[in-house]
C-alpha atoms as a PDB file:
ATOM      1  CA  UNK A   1     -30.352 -21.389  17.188  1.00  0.00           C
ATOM      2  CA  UNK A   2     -29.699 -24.300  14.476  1.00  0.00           C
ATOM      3  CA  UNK A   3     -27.569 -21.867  12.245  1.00  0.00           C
ATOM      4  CA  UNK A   4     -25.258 -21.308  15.034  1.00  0.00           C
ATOM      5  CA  UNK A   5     -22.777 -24.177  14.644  1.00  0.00           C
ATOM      6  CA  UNK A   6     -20.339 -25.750  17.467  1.00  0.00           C
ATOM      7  CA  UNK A   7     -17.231 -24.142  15.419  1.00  0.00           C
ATOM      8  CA  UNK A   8     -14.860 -25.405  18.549  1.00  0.00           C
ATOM      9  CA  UNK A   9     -15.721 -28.969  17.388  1.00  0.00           C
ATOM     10  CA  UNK A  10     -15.776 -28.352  13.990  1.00  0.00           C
ATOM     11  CA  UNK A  11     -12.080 -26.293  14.447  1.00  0.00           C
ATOM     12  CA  UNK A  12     -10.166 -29.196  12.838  1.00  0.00           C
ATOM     13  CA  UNK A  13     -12.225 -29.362   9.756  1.00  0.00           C
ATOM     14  CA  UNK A  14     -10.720 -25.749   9.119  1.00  0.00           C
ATOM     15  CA  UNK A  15      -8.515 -23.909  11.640  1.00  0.00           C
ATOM     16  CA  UNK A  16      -5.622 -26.291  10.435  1.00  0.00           C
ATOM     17  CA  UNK A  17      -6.596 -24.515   7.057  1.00  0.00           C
ATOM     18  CA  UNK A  18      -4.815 -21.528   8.204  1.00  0.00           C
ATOM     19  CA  UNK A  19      -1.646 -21.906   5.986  1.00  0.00           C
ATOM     20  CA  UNK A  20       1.131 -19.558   5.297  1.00  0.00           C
ATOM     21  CA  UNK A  21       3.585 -20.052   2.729  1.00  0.00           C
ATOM     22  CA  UNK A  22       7.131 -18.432   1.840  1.00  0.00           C
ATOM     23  CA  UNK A  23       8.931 -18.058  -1.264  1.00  0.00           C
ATOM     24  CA  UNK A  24      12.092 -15.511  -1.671  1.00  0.00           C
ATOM     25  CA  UNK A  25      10.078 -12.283  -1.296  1.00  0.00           C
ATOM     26  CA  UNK A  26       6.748 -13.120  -1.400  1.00  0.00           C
ATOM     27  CA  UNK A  27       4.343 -14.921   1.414  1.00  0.00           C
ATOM     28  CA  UNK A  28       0.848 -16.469   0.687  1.00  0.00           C
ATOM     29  CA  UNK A  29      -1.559 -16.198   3.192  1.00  0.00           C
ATOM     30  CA  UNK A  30      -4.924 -18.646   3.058  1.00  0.00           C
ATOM     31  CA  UNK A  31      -7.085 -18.741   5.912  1.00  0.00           C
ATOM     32  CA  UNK A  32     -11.078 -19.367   6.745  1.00  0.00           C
ATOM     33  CA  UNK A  33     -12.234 -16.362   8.632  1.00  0.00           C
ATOM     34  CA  UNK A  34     -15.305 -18.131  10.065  1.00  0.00           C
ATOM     35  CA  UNK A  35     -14.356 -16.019  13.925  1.00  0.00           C
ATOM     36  CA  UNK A  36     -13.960 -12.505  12.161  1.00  0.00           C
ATOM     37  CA  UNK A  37     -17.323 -12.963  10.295  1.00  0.00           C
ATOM     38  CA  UNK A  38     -19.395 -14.811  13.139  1.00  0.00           C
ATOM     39  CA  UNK A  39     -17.451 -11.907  15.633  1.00  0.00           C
ATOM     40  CA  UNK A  40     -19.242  -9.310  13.193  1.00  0.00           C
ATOM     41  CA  UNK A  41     -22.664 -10.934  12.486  1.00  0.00           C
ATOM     42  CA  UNK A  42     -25.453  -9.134  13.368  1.00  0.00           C
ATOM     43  CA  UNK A  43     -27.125  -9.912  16.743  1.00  0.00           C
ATOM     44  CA  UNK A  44     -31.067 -10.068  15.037  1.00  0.00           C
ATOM     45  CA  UNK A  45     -29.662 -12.315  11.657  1.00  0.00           C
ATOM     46  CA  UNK A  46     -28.330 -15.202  14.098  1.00  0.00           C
ATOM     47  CA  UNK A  47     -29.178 -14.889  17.585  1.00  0.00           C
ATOM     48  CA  UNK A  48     -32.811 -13.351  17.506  1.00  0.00           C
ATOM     49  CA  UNK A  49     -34.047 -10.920  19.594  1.00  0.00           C
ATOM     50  CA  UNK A  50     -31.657 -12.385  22.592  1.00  0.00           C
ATOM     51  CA  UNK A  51     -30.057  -9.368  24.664  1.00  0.00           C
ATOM     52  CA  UNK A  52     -26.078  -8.402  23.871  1.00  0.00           C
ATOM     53  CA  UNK A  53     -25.463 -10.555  27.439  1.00  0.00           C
ATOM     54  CA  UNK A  54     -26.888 -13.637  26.235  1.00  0.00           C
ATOM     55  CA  UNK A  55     -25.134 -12.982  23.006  1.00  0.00           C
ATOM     56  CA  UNK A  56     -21.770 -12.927  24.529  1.00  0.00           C
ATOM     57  CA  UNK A  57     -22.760 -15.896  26.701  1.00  0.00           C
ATOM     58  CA  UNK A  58     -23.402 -17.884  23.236  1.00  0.00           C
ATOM     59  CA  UNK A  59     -20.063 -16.650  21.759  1.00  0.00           C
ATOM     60  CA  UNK A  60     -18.532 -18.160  24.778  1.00  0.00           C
ATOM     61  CA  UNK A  61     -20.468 -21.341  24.513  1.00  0.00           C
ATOM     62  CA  UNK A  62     -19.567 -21.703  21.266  1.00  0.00           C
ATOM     63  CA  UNK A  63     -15.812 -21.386  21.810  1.00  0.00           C
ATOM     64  CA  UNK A  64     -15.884 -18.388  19.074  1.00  0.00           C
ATOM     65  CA  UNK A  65     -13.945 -15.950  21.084  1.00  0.00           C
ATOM     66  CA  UNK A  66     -11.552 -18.203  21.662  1.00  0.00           C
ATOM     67  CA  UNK A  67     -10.901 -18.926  17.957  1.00  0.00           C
ATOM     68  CA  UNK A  68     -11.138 -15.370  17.182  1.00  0.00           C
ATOM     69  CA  UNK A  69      -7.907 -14.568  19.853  1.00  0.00           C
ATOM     70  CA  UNK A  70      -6.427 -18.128  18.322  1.00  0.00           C
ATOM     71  CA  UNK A  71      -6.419 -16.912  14.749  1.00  0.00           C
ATOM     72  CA  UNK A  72      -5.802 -13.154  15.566  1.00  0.00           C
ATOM     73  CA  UNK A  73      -2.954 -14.092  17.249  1.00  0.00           C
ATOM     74  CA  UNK A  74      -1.700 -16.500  14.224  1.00  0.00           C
ATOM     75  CA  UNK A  75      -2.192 -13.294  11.800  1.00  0.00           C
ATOM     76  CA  UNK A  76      -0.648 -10.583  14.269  1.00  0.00           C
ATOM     77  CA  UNK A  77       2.711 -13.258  13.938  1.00  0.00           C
ATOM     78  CA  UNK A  78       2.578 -14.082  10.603  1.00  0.00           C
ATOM     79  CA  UNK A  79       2.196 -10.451  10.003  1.00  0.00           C
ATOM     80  CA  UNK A  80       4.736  -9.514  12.122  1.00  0.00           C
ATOM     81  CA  UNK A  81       7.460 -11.776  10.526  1.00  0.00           C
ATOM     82  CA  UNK A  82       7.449  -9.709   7.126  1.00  0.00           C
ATOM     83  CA  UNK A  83      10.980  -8.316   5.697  1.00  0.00           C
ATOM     84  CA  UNK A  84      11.503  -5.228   3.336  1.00  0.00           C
ATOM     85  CA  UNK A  85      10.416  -5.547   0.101  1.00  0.00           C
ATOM     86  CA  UNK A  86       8.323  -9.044   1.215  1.00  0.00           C
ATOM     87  CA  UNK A  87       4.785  -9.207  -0.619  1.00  0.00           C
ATOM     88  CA  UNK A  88       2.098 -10.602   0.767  1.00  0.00           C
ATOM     89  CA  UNK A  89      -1.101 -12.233  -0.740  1.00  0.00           C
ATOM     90  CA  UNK A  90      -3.714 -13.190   0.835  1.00  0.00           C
ATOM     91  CA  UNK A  91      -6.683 -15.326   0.051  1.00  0.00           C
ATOM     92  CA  UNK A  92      -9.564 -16.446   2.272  1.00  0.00           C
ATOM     93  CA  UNK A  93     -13.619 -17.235   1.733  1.00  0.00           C
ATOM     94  CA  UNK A  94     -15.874 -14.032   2.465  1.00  0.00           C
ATOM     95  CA  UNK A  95     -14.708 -10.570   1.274  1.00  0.00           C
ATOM     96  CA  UNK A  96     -14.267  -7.939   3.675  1.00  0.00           C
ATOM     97  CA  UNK A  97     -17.159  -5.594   1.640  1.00  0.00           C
ATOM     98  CA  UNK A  98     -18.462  -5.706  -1.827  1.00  0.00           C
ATOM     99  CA  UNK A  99     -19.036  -2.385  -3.267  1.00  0.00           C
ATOM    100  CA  UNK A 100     -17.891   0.342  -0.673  1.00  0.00           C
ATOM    101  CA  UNK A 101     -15.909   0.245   2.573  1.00  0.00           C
ATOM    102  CA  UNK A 102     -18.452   1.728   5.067  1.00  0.00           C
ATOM    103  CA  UNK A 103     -21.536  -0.461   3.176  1.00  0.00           C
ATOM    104  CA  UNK A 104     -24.333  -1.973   5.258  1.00  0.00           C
ATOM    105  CA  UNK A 105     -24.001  -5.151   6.885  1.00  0.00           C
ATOM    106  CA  UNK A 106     -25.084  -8.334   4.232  1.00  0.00           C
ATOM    107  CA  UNK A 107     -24.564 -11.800   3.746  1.00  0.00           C
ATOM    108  CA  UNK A 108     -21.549 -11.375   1.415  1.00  0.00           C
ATOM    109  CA  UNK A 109     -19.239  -9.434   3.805  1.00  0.00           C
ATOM    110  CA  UNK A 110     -18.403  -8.813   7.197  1.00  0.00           C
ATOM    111  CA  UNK A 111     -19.592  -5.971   9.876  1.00  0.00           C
ATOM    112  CA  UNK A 112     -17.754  -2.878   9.276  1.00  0.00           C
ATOM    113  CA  UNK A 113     -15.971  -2.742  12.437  1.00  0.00           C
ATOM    114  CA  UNK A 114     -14.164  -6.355  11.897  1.00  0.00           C
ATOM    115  CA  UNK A 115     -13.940  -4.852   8.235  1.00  0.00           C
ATOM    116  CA  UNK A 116     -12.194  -2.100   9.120  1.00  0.00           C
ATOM    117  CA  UNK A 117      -9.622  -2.990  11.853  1.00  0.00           C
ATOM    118  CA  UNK A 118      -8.447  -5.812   9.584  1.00  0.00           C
ATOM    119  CA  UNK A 119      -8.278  -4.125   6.488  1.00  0.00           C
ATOM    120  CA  UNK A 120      -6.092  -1.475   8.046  1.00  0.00           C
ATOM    121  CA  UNK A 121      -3.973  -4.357   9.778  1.00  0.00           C
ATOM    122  CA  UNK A 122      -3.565  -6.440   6.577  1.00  0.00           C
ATOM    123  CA  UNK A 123      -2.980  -3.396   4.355  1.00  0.00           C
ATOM    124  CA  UNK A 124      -0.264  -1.552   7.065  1.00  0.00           C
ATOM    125  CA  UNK A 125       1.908  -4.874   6.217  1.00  0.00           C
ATOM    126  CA  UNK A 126       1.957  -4.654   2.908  1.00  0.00           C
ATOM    127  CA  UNK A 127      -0.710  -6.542   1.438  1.00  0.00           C
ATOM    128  CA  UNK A 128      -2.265  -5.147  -1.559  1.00  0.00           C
ATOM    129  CA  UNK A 129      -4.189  -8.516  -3.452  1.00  0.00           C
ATOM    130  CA  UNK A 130      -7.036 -10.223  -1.114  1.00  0.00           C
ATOM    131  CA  UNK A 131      -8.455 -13.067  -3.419  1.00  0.00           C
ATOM    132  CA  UNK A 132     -12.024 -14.278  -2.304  1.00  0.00           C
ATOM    133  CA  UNK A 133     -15.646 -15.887  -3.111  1.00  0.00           C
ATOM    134  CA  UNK A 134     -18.303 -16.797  -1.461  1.00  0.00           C
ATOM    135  CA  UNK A 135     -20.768 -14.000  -3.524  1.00  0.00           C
ATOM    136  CA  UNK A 136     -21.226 -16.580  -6.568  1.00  0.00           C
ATOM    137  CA  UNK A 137     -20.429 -13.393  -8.785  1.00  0.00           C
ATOM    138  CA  UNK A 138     -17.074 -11.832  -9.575  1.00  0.00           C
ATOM    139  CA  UNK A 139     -16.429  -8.595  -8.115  1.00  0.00           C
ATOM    140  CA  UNK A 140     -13.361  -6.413  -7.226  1.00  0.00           C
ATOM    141  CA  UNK A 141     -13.097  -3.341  -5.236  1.00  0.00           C
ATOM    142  CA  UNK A 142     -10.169  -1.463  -3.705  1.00  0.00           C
ATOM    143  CA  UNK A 143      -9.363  -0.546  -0.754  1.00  0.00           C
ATOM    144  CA  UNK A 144      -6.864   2.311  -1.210  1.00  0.00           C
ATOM    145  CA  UNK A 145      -4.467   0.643  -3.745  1.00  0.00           C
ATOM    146  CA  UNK A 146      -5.234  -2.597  -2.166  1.00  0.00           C
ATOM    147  CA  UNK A 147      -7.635  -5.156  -4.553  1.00  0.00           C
ATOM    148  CA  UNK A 148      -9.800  -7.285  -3.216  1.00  0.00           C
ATOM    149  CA  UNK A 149     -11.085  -9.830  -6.046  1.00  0.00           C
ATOM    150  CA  UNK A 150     -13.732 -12.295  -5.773  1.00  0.00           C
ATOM    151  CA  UNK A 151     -14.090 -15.332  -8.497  1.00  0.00           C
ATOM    152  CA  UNK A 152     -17.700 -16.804  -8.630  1.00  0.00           C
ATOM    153  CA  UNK A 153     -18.457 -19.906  -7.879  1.00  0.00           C
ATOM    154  CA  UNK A 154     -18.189 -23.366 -10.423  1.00  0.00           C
ATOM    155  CA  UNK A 155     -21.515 -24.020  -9.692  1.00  0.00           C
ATOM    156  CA  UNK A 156     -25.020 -22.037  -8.630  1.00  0.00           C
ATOM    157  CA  UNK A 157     -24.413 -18.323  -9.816  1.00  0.00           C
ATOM    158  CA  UNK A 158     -25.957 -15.499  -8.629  1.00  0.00           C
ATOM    159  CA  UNK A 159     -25.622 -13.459 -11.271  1.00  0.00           C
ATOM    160  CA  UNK A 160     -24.451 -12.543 -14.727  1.00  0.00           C
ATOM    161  CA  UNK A 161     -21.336 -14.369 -14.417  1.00  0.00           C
ATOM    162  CA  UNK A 162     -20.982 -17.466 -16.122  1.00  0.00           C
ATOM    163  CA  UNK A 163     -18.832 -20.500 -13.792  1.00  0.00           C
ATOM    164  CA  UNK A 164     -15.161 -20.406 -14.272  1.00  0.00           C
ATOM    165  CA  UNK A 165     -11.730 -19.810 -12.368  1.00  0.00           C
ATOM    166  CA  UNK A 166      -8.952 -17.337 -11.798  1.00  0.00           C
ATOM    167  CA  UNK A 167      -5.434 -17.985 -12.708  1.00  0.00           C
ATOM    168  CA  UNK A 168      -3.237 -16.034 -10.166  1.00  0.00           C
ATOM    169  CA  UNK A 169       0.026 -15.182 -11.670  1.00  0.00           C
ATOM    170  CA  UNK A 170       3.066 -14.108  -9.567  1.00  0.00           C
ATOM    171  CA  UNK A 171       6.493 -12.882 -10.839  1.00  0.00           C
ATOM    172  CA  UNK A 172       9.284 -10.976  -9.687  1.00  0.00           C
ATOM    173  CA  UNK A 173       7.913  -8.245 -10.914  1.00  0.00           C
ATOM    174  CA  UNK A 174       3.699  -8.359 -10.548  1.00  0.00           C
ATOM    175  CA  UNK A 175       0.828  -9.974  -9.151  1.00  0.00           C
ATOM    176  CA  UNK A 176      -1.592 -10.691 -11.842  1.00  0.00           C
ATOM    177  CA  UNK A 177      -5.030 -12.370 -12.671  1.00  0.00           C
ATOM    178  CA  UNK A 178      -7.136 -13.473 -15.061  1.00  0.00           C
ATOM    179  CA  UNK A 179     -10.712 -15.052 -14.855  1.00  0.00           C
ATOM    180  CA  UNK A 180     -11.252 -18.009 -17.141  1.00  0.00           C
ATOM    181  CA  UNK A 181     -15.103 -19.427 -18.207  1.00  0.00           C
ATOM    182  CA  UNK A 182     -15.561 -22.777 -18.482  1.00  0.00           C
END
């Protein structure tokens, strides 16, 4: 039970992270999707071998269904408000799946169902560059002709990659990247 943290008290440290920013045809979205991933974590990895009603009795305890309405609710807005010819970027912590949509449940994404639903809600309004980490390796995958690029970390890495950054470039015309080492 000590992995599980009280996320309602810990809401201002990052639910006030959810930002959204507008420039003449083109919105930045940055948010912490700590609800979507904790929604989508599998019952064995956090709660142990506790039954799906104690589960949701945790989630509840834990205020995370509440967050997860809060934020979807945020999103379904945001979303909502996009023009014609708007794009969209988004860029948040954990990537939605790191080699294949329909991959196993791991540490460096979240459950396919969350996966899924949001994908398909983020990609019907228009987004088509998701900019992540958390894997401490880069990595990018589509999801149809939507990227989804994760920068390693500055620090421990967790694989080939050596520590750097990504420059994020956005013009009239394109949205592009490029990772720098340091």
């Amino acid at each position: 039970m000590t992995r599980i943290l009280d996320l309602y008290a810990a809401q201002n440290q990052w639910l006030d992270e959810l930002l959204a920013e507008r420039r003449p045809g083109d919105r930045t979205i940055v948010f912490q999707h700590i609800p979507w991933f904790v929604q989508s974590l599998h019952e064995e990895e956090v709660y142990g071998n506790v039954g799906e009603g104690e589960r949701v009795k945790m989630l509840e305890k834990f205020r995370i269904l509440d967050l997860y309405a809060a934020q979807n609710q945020w999103l379904d807005e945001l979303l909502a408000e996009r023009r014609p010819g708007d794009r969209t970027i988004v860029f948040q912590h954990i990537p939605w799946f790191v080699q294949s949509l329909h991959e196993e449940e791991v540490y460096g994404n979240v459950g396919e169902g969350e996966r899924v639903k949001m994908l398909e809600k983020l990609y019907a309004a228009g987004v088509r560059h998701i900019y992540c980490g958390h894997l401490h390796h880069n990595n990018e995958v589509l999801y149809k002709d939507m990227r989804l690029i994760v920068t390693t970390a500055i620090g421990k890495q967790l694989g080939q990659d050596k520590s750097g950054y990504r420059i994020v470039q956005v013009t009239p015309d394109s949205v592009t990247d490029e990772y720098h080492k340091i």
